[in-house]
N, C-alpha and C. Protein backbone atom coordinates (compact mmCIF):
# COMPACT_ATOMS: atom_id res chain seq x y z
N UNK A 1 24.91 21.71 -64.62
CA UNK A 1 25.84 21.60 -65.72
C UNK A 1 26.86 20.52 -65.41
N UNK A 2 26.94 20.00 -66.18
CA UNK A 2 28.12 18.42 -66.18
C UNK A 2 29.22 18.84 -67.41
N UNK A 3 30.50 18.80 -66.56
CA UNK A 3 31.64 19.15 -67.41
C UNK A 3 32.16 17.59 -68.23
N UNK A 4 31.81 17.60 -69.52
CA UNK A 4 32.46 16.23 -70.07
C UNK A 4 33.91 16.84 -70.30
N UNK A 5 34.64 17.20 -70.48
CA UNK A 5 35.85 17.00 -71.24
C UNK A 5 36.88 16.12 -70.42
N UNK A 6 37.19 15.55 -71.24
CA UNK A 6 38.05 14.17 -70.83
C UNK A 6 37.27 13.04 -71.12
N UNK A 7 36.24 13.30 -70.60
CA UNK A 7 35.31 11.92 -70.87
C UNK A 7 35.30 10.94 -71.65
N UNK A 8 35.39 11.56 -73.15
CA UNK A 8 35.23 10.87 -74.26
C UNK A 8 33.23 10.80 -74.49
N UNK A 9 32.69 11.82 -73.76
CA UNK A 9 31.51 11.71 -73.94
C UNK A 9 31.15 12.71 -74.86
N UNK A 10 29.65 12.83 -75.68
CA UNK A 10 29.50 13.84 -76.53
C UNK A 10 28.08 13.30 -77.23
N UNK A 11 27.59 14.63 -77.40
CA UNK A 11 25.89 14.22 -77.21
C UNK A 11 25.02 14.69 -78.51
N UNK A 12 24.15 14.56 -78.73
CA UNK A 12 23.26 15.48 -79.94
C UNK A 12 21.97 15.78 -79.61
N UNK A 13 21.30 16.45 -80.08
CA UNK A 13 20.10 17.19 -79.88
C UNK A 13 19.21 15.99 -80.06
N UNK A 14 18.52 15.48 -78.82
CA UNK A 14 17.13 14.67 -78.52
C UNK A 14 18.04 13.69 -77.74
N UNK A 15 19.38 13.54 -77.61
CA UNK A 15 19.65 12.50 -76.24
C UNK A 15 19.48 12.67 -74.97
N UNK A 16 19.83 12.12 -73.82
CA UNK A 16 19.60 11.82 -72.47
C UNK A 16 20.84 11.78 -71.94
N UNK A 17 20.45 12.28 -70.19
CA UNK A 17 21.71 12.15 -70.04
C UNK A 17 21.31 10.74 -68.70
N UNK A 18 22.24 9.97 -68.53
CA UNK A 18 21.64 9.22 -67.35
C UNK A 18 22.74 9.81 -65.97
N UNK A 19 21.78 9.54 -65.22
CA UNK A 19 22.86 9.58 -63.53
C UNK A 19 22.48 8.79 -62.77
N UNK A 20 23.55 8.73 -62.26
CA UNK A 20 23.74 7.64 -61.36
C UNK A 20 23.67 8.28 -59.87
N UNK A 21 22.99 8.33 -59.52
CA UNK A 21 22.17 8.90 -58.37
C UNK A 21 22.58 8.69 -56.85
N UNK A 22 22.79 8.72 -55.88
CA UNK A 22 22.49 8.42 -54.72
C UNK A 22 21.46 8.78 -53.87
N UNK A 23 21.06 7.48 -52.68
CA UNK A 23 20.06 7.88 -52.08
C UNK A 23 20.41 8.65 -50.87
N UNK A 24 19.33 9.52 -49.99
CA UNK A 24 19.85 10.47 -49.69
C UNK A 24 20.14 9.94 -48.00
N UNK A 25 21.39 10.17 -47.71
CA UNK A 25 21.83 9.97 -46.19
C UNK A 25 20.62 9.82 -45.18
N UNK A 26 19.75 10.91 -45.20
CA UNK A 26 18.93 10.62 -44.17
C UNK A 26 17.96 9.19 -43.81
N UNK A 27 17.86 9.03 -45.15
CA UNK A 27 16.69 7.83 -45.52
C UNK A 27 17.99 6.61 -45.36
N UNK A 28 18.92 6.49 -46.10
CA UNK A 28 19.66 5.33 -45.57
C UNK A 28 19.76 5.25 -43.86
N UNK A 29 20.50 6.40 -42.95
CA UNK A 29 20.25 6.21 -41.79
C UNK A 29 18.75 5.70 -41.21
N UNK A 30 17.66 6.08 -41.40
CA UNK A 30 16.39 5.70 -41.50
C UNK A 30 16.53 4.60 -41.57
N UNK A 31 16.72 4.02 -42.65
CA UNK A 31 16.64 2.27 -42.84
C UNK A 31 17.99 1.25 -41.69
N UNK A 32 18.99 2.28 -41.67
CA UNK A 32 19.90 0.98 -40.53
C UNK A 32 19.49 1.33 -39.59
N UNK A 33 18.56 2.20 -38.93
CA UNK A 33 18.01 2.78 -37.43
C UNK A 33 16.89 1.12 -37.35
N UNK A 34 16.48 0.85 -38.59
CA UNK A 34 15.37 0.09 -38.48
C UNK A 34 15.36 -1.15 -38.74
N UNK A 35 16.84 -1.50 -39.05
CA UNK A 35 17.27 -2.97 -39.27
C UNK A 35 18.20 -2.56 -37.85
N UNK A 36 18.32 -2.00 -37.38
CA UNK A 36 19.37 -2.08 -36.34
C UNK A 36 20.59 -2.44 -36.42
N UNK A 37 21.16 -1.30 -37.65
CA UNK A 37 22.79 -2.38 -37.64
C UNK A 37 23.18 -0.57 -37.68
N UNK A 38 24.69 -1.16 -37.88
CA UNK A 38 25.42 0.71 -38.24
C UNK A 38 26.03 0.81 -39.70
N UNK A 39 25.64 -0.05 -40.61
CA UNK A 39 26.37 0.13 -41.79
C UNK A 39 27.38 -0.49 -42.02
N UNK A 40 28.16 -0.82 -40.78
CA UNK A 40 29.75 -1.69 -41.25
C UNK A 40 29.55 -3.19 -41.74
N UNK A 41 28.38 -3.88 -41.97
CA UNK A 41 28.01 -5.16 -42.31
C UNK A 41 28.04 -5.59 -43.49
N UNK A 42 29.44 -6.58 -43.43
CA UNK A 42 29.41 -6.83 -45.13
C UNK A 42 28.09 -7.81 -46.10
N UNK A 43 27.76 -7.19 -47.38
CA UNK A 43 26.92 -7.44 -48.35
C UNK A 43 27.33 -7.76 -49.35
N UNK A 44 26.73 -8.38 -49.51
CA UNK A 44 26.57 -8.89 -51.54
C UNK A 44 26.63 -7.36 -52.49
N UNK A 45 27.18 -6.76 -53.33
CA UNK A 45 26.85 -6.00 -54.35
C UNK A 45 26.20 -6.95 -55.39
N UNK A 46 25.43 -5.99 -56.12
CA UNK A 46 24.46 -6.60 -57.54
C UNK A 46 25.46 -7.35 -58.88
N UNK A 47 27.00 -6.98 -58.33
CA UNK A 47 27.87 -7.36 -59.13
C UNK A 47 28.59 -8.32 -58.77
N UNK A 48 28.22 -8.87 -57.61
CA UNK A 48 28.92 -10.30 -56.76
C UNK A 48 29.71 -9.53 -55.81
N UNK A 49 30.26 -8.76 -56.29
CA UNK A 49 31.14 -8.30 -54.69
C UNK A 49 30.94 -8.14 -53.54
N UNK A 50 31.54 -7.81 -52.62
CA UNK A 50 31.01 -7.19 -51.81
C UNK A 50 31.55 -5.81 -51.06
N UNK A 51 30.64 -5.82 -50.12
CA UNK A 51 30.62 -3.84 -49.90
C UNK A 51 30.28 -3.88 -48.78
N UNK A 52 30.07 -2.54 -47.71
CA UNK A 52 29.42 -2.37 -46.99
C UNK A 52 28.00 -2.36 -46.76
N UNK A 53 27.47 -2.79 -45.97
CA UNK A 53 25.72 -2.26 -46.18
C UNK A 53 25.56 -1.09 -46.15
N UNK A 54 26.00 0.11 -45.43
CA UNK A 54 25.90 1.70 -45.35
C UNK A 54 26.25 2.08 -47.39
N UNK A 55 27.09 1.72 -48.09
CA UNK A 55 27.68 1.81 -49.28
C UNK A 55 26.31 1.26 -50.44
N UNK A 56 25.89 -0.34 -50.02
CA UNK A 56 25.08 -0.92 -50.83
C UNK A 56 23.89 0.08 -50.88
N UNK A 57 23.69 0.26 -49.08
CA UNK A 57 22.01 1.45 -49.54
C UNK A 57 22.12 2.81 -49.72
N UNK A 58 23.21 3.30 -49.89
CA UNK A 58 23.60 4.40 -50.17
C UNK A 58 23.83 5.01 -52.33
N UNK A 59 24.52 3.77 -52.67
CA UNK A 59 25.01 4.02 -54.12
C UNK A 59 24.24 2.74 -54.67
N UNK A 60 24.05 1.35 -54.18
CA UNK A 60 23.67 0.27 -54.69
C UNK A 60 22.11 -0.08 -54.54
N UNK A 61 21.01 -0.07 -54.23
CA UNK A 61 19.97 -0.44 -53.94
C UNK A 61 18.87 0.67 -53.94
N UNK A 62 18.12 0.23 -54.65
CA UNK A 62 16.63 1.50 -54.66
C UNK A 62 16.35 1.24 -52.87
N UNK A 63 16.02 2.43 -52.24
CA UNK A 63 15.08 1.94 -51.37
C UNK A 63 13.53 2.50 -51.60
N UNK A 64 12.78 2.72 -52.68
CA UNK A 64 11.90 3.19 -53.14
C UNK A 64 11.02 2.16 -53.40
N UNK A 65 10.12 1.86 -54.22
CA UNK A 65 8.98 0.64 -54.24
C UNK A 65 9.40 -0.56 -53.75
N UNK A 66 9.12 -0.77 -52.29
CA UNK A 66 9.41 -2.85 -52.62
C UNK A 66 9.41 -3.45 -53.16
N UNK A 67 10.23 -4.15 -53.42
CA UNK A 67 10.01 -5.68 -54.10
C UNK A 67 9.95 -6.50 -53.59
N UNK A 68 8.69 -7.60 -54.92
CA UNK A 68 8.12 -8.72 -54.19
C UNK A 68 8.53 -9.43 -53.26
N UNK A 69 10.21 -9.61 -53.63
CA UNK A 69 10.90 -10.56 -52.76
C UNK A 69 10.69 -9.74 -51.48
N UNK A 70 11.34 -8.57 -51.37
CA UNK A 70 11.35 -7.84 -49.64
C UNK A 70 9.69 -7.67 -48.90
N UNK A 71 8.86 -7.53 -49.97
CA UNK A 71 7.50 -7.80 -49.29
C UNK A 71 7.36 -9.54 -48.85
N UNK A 72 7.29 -10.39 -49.20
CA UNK A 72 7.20 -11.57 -49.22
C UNK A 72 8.57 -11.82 -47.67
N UNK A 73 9.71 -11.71 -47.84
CA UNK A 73 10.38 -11.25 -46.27
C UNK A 73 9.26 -11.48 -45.24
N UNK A 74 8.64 -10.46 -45.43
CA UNK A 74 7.86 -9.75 -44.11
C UNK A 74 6.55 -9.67 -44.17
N UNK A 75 6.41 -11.04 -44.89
CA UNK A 75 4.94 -11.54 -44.78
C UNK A 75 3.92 -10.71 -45.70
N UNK A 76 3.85 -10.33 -46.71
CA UNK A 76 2.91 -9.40 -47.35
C UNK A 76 3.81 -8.93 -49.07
N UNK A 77 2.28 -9.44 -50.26
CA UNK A 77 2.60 -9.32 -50.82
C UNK A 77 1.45 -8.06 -51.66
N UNK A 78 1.63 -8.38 -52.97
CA UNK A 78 0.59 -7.22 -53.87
C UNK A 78 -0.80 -8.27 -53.49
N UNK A 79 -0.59 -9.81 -53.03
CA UNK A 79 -2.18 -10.16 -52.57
C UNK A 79 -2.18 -10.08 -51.12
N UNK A 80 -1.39 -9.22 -50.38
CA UNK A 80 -2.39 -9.27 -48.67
C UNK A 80 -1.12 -9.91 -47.95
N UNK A 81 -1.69 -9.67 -46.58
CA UNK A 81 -0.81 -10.11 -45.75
C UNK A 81 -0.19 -8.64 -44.50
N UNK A 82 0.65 -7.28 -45.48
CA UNK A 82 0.94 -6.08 -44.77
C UNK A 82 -0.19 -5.18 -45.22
N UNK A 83 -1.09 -4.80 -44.52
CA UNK A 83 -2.03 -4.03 -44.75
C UNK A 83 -2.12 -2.54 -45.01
N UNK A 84 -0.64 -2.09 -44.28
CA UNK A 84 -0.71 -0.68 -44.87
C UNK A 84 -0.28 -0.74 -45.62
N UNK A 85 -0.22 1.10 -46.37
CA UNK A 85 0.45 1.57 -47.24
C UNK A 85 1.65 1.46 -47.87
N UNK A 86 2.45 0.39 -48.29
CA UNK A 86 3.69 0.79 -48.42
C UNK A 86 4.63 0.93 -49.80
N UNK A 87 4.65 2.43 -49.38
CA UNK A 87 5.08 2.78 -50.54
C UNK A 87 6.41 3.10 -51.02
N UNK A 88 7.27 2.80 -49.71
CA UNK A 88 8.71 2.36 -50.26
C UNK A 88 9.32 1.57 -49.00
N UNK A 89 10.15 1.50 -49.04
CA UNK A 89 11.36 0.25 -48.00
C UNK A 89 11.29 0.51 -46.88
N UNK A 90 11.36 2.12 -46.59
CA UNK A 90 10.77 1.81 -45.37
C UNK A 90 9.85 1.62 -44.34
N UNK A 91 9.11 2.16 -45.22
CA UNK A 91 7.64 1.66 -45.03
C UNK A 91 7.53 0.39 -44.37
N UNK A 92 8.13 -0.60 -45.32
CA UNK A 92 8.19 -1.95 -45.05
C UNK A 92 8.96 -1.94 -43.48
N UNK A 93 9.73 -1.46 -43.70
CA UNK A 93 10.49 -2.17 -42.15
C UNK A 93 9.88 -0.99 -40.68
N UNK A 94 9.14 -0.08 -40.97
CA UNK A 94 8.19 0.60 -40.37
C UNK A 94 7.12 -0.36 -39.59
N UNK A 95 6.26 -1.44 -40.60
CA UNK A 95 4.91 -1.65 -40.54
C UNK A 95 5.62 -2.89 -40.13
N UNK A 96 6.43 -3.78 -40.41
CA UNK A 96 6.70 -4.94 -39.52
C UNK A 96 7.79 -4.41 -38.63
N UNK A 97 8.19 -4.40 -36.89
CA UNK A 97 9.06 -3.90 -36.68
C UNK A 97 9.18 -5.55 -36.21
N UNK A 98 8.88 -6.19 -36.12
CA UNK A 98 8.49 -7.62 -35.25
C UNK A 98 9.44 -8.53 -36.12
N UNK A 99 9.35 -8.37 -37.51
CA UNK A 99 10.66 -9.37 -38.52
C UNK A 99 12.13 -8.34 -38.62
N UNK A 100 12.95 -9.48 -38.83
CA UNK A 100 14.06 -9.31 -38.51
C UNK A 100 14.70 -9.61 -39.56
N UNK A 101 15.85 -9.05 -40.60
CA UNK A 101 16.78 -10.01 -41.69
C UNK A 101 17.90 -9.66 -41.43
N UNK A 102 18.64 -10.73 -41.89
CA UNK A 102 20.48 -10.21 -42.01
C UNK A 102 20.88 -9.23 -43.04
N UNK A 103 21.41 -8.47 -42.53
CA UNK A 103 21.85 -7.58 -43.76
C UNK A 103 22.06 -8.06 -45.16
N UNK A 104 22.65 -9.25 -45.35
CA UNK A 104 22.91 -9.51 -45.88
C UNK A 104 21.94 -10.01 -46.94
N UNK A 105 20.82 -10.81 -46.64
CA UNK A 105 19.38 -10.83 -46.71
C UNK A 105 18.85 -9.76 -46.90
N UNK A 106 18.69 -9.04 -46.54
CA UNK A 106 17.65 -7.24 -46.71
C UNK A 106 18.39 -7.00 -48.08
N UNK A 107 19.51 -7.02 -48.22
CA UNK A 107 20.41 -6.58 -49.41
C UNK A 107 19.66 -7.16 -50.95
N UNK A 108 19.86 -8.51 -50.56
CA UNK A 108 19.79 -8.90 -51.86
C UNK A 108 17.95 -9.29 -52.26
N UNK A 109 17.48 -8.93 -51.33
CA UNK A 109 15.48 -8.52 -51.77
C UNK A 109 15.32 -7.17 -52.16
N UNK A 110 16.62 -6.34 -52.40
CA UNK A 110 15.97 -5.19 -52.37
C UNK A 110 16.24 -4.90 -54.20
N UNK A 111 15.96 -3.96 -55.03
CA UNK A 111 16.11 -3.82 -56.22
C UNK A 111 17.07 -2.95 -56.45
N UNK A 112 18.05 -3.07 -57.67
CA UNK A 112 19.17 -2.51 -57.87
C UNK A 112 18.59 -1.33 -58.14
N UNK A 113 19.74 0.00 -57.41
CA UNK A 113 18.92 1.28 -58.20
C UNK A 113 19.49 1.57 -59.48
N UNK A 114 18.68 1.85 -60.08
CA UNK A 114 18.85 2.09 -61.64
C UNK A 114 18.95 3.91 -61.89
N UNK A 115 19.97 4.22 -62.79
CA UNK A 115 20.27 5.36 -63.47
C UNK A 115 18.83 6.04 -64.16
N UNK A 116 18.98 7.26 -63.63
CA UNK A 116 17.87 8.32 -64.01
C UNK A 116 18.54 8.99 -65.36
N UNK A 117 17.01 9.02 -66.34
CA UNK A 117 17.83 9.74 -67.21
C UNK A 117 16.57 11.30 -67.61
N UNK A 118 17.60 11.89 -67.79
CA UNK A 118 17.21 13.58 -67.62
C UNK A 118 17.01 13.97 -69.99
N UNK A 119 16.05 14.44 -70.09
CA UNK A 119 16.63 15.11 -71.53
C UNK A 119 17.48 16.36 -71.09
N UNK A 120 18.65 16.19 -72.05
CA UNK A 120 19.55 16.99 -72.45
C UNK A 120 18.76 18.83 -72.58
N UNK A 121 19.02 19.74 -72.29
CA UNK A 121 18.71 21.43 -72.33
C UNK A 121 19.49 21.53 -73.19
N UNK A 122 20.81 21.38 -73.11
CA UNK A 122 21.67 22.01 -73.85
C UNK A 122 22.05 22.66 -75.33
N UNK A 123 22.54 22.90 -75.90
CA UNK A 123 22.95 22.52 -77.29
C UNK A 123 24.22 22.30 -77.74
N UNK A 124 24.42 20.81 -77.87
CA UNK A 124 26.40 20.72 -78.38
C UNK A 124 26.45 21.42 -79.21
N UNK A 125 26.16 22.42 -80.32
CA UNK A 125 26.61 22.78 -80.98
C UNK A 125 27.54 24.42 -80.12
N UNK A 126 26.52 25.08 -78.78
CA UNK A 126 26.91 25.98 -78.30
C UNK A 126 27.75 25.44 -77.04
N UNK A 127 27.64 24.05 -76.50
CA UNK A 127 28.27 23.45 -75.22
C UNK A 127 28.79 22.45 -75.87
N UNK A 128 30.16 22.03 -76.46
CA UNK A 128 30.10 20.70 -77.16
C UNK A 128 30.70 20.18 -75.17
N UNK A 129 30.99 20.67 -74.60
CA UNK A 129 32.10 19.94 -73.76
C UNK A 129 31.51 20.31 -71.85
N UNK A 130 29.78 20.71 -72.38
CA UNK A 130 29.46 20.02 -71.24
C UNK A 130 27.99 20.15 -71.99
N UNK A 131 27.34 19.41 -70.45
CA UNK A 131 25.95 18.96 -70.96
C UNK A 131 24.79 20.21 -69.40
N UNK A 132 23.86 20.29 -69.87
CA UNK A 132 23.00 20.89 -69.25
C UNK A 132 21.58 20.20 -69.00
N UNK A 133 21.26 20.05 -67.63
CA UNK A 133 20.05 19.51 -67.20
C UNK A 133 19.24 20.89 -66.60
N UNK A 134 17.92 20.78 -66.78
CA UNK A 134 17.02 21.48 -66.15
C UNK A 134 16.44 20.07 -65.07
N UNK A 135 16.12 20.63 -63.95
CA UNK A 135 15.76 19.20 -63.22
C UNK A 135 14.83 20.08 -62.22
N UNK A 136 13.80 19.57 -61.78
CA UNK A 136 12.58 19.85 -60.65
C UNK A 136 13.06 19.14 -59.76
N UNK A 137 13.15 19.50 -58.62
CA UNK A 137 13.22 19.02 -57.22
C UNK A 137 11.67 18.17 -56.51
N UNK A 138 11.90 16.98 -56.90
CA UNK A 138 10.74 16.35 -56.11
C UNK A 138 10.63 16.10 -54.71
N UNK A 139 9.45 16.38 -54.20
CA UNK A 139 9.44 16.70 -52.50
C UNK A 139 8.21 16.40 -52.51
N UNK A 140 7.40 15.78 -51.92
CA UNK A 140 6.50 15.57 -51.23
C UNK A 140 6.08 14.53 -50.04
N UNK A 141 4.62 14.77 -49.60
CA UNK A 141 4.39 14.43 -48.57
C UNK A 141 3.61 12.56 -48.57
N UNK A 142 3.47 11.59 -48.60
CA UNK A 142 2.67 10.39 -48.31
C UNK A 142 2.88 9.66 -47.22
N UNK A 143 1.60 9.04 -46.54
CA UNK A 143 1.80 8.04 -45.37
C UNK A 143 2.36 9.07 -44.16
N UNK A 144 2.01 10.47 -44.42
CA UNK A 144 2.80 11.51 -43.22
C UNK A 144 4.56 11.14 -42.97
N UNK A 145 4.58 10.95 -43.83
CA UNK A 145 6.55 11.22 -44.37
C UNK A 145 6.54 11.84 -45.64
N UNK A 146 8.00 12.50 -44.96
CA UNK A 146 8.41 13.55 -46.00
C UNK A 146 8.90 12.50 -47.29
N UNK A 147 8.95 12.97 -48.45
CA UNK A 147 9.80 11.98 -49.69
C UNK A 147 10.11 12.39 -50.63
N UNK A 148 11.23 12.24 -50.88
CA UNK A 148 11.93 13.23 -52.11
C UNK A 148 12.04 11.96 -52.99
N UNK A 149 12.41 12.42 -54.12
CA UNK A 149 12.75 12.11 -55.72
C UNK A 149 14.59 11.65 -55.29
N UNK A 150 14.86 10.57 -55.77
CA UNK A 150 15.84 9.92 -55.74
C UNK A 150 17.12 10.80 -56.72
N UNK A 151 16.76 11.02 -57.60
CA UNK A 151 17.91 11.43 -58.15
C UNK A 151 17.75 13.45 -58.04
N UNK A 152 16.46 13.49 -58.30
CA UNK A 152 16.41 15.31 -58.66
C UNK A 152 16.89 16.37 -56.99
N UNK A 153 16.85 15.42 -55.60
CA UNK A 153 17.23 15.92 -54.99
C UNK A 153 18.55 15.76 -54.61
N UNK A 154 19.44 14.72 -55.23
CA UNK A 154 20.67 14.22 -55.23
C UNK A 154 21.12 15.24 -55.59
N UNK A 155 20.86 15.98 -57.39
CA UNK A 155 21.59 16.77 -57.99
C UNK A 155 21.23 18.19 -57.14
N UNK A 156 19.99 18.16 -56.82
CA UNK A 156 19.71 19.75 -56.05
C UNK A 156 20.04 19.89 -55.11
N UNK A 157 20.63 19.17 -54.19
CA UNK A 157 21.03 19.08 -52.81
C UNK A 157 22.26 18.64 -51.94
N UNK A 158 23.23 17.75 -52.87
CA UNK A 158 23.72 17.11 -52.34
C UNK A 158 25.21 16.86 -53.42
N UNK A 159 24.86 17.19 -54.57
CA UNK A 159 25.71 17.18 -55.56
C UNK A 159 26.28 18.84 -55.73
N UNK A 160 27.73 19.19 -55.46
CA UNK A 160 28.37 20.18 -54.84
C UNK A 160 29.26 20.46 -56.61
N UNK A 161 29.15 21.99 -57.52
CA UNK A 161 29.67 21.76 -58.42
C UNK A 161 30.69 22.38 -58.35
N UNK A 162 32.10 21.30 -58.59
CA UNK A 162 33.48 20.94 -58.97
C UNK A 162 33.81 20.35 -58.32
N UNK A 163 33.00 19.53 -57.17
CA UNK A 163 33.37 18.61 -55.81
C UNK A 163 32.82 17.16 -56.30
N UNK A 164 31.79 17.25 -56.41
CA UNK A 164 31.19 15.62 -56.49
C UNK A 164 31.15 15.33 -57.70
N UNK A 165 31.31 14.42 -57.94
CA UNK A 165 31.74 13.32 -59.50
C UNK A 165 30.47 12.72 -59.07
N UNK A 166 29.90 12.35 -60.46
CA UNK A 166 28.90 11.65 -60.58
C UNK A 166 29.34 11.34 -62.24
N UNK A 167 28.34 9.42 -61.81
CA UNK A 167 28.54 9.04 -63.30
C UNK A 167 27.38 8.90 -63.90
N UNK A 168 27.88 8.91 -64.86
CA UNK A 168 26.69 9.68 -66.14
C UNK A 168 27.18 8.92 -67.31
N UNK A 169 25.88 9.04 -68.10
CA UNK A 169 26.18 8.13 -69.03
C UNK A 169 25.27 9.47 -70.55
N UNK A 170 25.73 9.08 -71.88
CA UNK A 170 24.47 9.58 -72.63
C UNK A 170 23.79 8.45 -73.31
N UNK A 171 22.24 8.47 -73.44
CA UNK A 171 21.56 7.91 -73.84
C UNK A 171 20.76 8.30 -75.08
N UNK A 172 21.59 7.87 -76.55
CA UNK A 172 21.11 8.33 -77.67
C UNK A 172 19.92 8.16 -78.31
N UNK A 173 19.40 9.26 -78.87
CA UNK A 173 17.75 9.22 -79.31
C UNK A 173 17.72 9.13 -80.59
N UNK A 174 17.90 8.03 -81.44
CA UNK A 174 18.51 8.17 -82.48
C UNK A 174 16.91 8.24 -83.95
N UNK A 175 15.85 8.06 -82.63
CA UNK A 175 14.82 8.69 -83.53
C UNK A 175 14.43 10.08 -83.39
N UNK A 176 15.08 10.73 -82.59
CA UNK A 176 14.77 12.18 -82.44
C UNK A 176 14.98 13.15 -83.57
């Protein structure tokens, strides 16, 4: 349940809600264990700024499917070159341990993470002043690593309710 009031947010039957997700601590530590830094290394944000690298792969950057650019990094693209499996970032920095990038570099090959959006449960007419998600916890196993769902274990795990703020957006269905 997401408390809007104040927001200025407010929804109707067939919209979305989006969130803005984080990825989950363990897997970011995972990835600076494997670039070998500790997070304090300043980066580019997707918005020109800059940030920490622990911050960028934490709130700023999918580390989920590579992109071309971060495959191409490390020698291997969708035509050949890294032969295994790789089915997300770290994968990549798994299967080459031999290449090396600057943080700063790793940053900006990687893809912005983008807002998950959930359909609305609710009904404003019975909740005008919050919104309700039903959400599945994604968990499974590939490449013999564990791998969760970017946003559904955020909210099931890690998102504490009346503690953590998360931003959210609604996404109107205006053919619904």
């Amino acid at each position: 349940e997401f408390d809007l009031t104040g927001s200025g947010l407010s929804y109707e039957s067939g919209d979305a809600l989006g969130v803005f997700a984080h990825n989950c601590p363990q897997l970011v530590a995972a990835v600076l264990a494997a670039l070998g830094c500790d997070g304090e290394a300043a980066v580019p944000a997707p918005d020109g700024s800059i940030t920490s690298l622990r911050r960028a792969l934490t709130e700023l950057c999918d580390l989920g499917k590579p992109s071309s650019d971060l495959l191409a990094h490390f020698g291997g693209d969708a035509g050949g070159g890294v032969v295994v499996a790789l089915h997300h970032v770290i994968d990549v920095l798994h299967a080459r341990v031999d290449v090396k990038l600057a943080p700063a570099d790793f940053v900006r090959a990687l893809r912005k993470l983008q807002p998950r959006l959930y359909s609305i449960s609710s009904s404003p007419k019975a909740h005008p002043n919050q919104v309700h998600l039903t959400v599945g916890a994604v968990r499974y196993e590939t490449a013999g690593r564990a791998r969760k769902g970017v946003c559904s274990t955020f909210l099931a795990d890690r998102a504490v309710p009346g503690e953590t703020r998360i931003g959210v957006f609604v996404h109107s269905n205006k053919a619904f």
